[in-house]
N, C-alpha and C. Protein backbone atom coordinates (compact mmCIF):
# COMPACT_ATOMS: atom_id res chain seq x y z
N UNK A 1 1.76 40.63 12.41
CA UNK A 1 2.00 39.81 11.23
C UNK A 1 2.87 38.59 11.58
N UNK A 2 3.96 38.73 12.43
CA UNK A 2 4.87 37.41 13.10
C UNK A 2 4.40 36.65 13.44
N UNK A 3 3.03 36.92 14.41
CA UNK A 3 2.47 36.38 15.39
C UNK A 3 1.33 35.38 14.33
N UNK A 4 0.88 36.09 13.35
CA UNK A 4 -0.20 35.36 12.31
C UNK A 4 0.85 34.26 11.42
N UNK A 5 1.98 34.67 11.08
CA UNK A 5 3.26 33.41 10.36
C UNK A 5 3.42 32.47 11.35
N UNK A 6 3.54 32.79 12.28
CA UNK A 6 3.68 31.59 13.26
C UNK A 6 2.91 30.59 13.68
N UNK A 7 1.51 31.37 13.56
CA UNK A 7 0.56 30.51 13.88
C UNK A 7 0.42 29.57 12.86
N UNK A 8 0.60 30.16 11.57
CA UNK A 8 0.15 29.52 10.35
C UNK A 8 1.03 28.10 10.30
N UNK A 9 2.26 28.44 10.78
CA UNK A 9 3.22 27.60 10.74
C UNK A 9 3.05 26.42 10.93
N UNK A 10 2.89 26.70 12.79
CA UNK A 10 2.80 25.83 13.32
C UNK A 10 1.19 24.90 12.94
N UNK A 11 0.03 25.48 12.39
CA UNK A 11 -0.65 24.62 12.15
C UNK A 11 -0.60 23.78 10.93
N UNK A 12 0.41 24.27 10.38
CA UNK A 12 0.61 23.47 8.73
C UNK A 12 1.31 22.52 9.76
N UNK A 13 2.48 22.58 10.17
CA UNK A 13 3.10 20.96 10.96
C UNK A 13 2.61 20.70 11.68
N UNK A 14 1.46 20.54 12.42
CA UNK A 14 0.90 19.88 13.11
C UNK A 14 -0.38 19.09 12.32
N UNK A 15 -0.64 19.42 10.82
CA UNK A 15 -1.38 18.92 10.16
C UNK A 15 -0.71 17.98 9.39
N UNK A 16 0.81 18.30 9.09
CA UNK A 16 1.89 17.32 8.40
C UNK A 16 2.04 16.38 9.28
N UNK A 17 1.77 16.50 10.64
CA UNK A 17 2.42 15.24 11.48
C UNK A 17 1.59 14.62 11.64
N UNK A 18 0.31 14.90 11.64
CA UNK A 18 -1.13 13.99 11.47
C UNK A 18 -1.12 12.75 10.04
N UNK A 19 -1.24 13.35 9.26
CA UNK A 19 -0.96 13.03 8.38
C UNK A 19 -0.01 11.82 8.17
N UNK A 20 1.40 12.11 8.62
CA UNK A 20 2.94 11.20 8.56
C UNK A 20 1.97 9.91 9.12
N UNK A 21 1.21 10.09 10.37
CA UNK A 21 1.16 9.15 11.14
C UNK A 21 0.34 8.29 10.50
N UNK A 22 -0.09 8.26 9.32
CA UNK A 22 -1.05 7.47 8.68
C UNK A 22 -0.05 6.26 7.62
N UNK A 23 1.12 6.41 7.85
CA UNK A 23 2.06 6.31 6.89
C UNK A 23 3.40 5.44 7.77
N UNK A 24 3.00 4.18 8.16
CA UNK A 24 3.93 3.29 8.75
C UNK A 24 5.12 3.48 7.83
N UNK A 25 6.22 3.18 8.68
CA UNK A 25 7.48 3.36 8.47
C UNK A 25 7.76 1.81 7.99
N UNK A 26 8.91 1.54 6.79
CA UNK A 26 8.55 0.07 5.98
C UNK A 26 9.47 -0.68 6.88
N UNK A 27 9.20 -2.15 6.94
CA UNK A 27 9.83 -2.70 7.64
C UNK A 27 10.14 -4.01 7.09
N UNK A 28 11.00 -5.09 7.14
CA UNK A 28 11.04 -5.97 6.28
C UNK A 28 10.07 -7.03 5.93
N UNK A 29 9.21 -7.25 7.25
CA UNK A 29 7.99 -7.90 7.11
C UNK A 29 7.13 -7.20 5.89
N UNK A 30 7.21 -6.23 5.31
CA UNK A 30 6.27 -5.51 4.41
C UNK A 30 6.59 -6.06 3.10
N UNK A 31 7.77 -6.36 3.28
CA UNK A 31 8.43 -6.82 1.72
C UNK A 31 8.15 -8.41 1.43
N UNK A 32 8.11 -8.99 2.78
CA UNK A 32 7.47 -10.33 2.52
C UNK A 32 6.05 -10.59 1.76
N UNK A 33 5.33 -9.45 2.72
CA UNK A 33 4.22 -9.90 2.88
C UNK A 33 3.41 -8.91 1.44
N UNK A 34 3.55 -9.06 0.50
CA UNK A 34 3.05 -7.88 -0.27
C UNK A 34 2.12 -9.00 -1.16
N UNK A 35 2.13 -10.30 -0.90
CA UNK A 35 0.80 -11.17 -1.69
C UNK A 35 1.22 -11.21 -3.23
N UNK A 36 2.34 -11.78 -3.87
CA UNK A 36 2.12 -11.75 -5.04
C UNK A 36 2.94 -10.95 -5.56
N UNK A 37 3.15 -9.47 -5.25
CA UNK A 37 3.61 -8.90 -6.17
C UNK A 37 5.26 -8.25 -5.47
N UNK A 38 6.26 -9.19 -5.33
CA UNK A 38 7.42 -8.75 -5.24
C UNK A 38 7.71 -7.57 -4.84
N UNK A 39 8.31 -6.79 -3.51
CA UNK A 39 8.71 -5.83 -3.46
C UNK A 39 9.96 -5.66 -2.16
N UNK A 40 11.11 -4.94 -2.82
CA UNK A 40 12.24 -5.10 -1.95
C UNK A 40 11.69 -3.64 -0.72
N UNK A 41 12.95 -3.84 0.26
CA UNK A 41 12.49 -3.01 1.03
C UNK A 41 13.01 -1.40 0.11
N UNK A 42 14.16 -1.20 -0.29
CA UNK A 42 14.40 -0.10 -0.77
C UNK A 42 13.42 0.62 -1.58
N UNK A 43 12.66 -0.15 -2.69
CA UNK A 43 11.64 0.40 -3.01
C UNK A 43 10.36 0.95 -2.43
N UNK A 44 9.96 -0.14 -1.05
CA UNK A 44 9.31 0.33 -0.52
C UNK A 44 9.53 1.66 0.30
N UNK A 45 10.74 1.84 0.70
CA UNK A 45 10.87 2.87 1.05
C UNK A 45 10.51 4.07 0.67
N UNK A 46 11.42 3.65 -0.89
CA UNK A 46 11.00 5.06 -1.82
C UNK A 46 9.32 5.50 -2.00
N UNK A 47 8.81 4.70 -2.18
CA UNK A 47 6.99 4.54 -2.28
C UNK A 47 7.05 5.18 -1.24
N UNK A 48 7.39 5.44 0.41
CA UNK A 48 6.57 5.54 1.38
C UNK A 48 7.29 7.20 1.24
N UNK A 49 8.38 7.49 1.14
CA UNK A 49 8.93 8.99 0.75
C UNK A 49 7.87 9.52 0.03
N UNK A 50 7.82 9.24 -1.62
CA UNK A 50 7.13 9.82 -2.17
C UNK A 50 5.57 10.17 -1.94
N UNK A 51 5.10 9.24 -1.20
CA UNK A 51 3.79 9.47 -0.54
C UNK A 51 3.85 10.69 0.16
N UNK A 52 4.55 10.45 0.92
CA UNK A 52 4.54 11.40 2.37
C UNK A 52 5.19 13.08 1.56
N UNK A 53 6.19 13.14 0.78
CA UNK A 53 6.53 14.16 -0.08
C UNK A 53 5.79 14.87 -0.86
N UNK A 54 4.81 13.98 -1.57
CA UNK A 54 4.29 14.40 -2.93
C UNK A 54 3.14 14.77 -2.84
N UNK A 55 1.84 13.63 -2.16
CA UNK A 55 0.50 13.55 -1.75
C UNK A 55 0.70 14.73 -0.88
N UNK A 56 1.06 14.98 0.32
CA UNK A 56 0.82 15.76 1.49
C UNK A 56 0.54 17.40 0.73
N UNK A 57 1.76 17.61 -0.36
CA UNK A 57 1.69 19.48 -0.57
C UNK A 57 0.14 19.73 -1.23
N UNK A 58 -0.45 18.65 -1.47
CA UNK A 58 -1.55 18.94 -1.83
C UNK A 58 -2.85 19.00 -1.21
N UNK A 59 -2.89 17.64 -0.31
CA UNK A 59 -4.06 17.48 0.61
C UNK A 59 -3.24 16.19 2.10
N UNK A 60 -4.03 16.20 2.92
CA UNK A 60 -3.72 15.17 4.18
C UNK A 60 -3.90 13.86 3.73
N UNK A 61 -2.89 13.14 3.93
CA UNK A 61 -2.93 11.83 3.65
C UNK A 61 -4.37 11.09 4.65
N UNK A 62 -4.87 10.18 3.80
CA UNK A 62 -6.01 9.52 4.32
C UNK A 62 -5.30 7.82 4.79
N UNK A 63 -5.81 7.55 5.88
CA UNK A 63 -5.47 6.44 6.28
C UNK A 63 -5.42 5.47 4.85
N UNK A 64 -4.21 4.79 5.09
CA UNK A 64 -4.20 3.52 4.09
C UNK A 64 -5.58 2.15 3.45
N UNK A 65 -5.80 2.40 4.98
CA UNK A 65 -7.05 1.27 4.47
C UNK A 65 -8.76 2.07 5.11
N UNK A 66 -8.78 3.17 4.34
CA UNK A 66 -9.63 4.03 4.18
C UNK A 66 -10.54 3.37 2.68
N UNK A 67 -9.47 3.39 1.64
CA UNK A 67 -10.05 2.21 0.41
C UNK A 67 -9.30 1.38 0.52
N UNK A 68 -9.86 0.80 -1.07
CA UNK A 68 -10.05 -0.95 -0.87
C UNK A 68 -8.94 -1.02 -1.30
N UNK A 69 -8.31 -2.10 -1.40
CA UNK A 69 -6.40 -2.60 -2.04
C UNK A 69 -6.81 -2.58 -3.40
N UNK A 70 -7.97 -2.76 -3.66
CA UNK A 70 -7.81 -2.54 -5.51
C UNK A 70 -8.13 -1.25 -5.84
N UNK A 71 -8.43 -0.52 -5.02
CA UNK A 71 -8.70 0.75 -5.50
C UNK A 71 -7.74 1.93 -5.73
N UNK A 72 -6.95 1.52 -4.77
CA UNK A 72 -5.24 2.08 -4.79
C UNK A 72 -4.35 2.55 -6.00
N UNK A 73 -4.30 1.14 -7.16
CA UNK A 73 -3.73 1.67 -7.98
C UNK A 73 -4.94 2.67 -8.82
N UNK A 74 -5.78 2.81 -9.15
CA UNK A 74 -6.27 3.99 -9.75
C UNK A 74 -6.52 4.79 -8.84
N UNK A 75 -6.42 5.06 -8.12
CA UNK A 75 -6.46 6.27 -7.02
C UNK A 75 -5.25 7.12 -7.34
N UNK A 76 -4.13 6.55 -7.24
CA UNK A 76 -2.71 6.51 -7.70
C UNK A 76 -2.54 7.16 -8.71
N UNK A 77 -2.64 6.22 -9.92
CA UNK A 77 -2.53 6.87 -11.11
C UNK A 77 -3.63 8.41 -11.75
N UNK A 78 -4.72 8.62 -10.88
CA UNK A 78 -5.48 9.43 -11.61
C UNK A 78 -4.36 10.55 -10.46
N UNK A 79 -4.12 10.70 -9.78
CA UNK A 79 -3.49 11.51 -9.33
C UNK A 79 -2.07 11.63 -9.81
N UNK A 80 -1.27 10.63 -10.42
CA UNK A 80 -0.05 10.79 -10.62
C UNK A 80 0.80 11.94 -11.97
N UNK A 81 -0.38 12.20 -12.12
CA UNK A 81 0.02 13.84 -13.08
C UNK A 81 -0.19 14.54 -12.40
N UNK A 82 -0.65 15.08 -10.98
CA UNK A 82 -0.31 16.18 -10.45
C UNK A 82 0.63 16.11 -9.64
N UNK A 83 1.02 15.08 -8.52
CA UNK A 83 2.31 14.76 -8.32
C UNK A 83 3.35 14.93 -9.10
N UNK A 84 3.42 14.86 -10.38
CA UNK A 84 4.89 14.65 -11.83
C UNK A 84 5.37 13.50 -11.17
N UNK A 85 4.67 12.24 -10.96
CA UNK A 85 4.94 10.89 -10.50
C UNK A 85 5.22 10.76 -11.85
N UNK A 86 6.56 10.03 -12.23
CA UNK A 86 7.28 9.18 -13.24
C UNK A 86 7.12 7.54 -13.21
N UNK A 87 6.42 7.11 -14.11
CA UNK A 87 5.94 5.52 -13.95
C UNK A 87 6.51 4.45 -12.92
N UNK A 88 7.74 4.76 -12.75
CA UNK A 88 8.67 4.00 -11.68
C UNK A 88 8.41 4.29 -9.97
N UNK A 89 7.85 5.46 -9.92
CA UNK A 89 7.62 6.26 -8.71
C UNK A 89 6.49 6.21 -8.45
N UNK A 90 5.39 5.77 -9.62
CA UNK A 90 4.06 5.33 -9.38
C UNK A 90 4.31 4.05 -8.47
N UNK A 91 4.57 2.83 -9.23
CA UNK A 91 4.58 2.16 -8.82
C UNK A 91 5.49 1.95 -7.81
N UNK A 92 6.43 1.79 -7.39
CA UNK A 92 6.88 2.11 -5.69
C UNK A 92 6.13 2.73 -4.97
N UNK A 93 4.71 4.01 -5.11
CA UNK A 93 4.20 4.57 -4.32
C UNK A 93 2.98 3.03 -3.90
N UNK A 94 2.85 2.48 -5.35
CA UNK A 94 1.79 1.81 -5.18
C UNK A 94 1.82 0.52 -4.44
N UNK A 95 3.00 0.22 -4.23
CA UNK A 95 3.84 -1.20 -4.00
C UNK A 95 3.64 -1.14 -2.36
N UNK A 96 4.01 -0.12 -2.08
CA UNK A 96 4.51 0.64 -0.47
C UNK A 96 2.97 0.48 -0.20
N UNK A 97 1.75 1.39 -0.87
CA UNK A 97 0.34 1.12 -0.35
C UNK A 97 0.06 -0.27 0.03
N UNK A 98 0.00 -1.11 -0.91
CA UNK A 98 -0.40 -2.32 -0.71
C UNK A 98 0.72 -3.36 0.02
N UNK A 99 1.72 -2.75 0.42
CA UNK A 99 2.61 -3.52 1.15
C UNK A 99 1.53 -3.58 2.73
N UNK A 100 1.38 -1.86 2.68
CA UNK A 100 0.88 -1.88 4.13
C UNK A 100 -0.46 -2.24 3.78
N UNK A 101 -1.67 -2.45 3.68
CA UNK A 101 -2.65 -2.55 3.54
C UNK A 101 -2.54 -4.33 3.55
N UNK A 102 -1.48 -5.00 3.17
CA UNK A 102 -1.62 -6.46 3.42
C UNK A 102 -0.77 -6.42 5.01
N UNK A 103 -0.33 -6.16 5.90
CA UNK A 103 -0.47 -6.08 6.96
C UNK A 103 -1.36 -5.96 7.76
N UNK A 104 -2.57 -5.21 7.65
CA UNK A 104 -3.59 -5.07 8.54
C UNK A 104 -4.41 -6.31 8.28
């Protein structure tokens, strides 16, 4: 039974770290570059937490520019009742998406 917890373990974090890696770390260039819609780095931060926190207990994060930059915010929001994303935390999650997605 140790031997089956362990395994389990270790393949849940090795599926969490897959995952993380889809999920650039914010940097100040991100806050420049967000096209329009204002975003400091602290927020972005928080956006990139709650991603990586909230999205993951449910399913593997999908690369950022997997969809389109407009598709993001309703992607977002149809999910943000199972997260218990609070309107403020939406948008920082959403801010942080399209921060990175105007980088590539």
């Amino acid at each position: 039974m140790k031997i089956l917890l362990s395994v389990l373990v270790i393949v849940v974090c090795l599926v969490a770290c897959e995952s993380i890696n889809n999920v650039p770390p914010v940097s100040p260039q991100m806050a420049v570059a967000t096209k329009g819609r204002p975003a400091g780095v602290a927020l972005l931060r928080n956006g990139r937490t709650l991603l990586v926190h909230r999205c993951i207990t449910c399913h593997t994060l999908p690369p950022l520019w997997h969809y389109n930059t407009e598709d993001w915010p309703a992607i977002v929001d149809s999910m943000s009742h199972r997260a218990s994303l609070k309107p403020a935390e939406r948008d920082a999650m959403v801010a942080y998406i399209l921060a990175v997605r105007s980088q590539k």
